[in-house]
Protein backbone atom coordinates (compact mmCIF):
# COMPACT_ATOMS: atom_id res chain seq x y z
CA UNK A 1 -98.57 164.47 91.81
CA UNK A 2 -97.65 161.50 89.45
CA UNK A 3 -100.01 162.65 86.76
CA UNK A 4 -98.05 166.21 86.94
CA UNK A 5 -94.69 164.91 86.19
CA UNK A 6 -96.32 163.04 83.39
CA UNK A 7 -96.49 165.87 81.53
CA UNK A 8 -92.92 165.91 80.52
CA UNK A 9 -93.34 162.58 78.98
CA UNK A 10 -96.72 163.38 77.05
CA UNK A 11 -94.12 166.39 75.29
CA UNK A 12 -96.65 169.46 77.05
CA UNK A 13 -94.88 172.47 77.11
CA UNK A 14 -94.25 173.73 80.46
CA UNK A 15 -94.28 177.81 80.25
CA UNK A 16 -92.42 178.17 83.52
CA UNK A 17 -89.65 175.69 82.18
CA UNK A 18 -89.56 177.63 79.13
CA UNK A 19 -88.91 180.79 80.50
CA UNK A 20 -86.40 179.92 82.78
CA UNK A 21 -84.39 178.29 79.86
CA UNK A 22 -84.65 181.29 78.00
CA UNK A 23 -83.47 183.66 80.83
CA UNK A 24 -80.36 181.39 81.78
CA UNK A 25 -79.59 181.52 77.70
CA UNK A 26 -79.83 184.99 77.90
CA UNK A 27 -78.14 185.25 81.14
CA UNK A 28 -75.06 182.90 79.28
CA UNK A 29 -75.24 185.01 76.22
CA UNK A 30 -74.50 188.25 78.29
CA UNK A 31 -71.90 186.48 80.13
CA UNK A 32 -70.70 185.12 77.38
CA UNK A 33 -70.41 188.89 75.11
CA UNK A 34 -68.52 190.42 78.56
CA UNK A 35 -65.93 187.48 78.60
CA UNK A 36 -65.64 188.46 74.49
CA UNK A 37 -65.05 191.96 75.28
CA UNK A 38 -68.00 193.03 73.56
CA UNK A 39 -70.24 195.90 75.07
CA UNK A 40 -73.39 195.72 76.67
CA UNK A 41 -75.06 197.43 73.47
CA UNK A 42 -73.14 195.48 71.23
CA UNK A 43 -74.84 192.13 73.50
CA UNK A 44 -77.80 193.90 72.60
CA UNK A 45 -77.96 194.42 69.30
CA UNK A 46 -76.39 190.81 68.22
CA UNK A 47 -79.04 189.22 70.25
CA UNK A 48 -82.20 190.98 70.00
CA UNK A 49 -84.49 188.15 70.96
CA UNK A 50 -83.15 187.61 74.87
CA UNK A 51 -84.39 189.22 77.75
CA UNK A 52 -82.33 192.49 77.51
CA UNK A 53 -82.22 192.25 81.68
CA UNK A 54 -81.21 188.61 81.77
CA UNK A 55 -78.73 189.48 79.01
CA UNK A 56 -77.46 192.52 81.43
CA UNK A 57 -77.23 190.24 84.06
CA UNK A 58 -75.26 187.58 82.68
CA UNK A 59 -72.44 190.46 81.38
CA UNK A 60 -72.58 192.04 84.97
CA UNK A 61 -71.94 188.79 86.60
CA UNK A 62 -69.14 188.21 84.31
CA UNK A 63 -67.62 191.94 84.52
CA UNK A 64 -67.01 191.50 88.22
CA UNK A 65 -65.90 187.97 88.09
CA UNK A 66 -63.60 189.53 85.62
CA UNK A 67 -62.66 192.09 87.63
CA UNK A 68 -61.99 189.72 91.24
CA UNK A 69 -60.22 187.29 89.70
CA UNK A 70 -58.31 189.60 87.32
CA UNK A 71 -59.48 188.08 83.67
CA UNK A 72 -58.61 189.60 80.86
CA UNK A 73 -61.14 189.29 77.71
CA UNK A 74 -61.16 186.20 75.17
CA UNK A 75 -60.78 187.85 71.56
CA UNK A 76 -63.13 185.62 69.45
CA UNK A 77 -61.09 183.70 66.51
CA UNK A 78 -63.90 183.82 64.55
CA UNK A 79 -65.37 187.24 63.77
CA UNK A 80 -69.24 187.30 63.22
CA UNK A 81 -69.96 187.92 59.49
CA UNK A 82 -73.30 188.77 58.77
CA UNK A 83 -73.42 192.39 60.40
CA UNK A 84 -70.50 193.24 58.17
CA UNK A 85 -71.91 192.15 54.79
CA UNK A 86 -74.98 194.39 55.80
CA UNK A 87 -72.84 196.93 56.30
CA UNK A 88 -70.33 196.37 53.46
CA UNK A 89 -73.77 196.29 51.04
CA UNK A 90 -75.05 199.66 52.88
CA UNK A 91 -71.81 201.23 52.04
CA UNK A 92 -71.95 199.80 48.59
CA UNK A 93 -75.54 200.68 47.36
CA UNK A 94 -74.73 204.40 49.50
CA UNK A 95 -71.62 205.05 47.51
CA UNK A 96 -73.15 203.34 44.21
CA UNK A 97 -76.07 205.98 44.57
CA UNK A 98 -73.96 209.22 45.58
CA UNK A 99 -71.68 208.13 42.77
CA UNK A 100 -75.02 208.49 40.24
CA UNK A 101 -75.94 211.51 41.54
CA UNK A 102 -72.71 212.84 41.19
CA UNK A 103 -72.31 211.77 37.86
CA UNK A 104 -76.16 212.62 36.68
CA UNK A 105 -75.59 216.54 38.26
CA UNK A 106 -72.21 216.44 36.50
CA UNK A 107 -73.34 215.62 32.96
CA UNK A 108 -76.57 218.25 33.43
CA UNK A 109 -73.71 220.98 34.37
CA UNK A 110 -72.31 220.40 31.48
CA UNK A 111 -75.02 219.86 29.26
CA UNK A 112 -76.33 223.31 30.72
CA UNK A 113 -73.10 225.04 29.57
């Protein structure tokens, strides 16, 4: 038994340990989106390396909590930035290339009158 719990001091990797640390982390992060007001899918998406069941989990635990002890959700200060960029430079390129099209079809209109 000795030479087992040595095996945290040589730095082995323990697969059971590591799994359970990732399902409480996912279990916190679902709690965590729930408490934010976030949806489940929105959990989902932002976080799509956890264990989507741990992740439901955690936001379940936290909805009824929520809902016993009458909690209202925790709007974060700090909005996440990343997905909008994406989606500003979607937009961007999108309207940059339907304003091209627009603009080639317009001059061969005109070009064909």
């Amino acid at each position: 038994m000795t030479l087992l719990s040595a095996c945290d001091r040589l730095g082995l990797p323990d697969p059971a340990k590591e799994a359970a640390t990732k399902e409480a982390d996912a279990r916190a992060t679902g709690s965590a989106c729930r408490h934010s007001g976030r949806a489940i899918e929105d959990c989902y998406a932002l976080n799509p390396d956890a264990s989507r069941a741990a992740v439901y989990a955690g936001w379940k635990e936290m909805n009824d909590y929520m809902r016993e002890n009458k909690i209202e959700t925790v709007k974060p200060e700090k909005e996440l930035e990343a997905p909008a960029k994406a989606d500003e430079s979607a937009s961007a390129s999108a309207s940059a290339s339907a304003s091209a099209s627009a603009s080639a079809s317009s001059k061969s209109s005109k070009s064909s009158h």
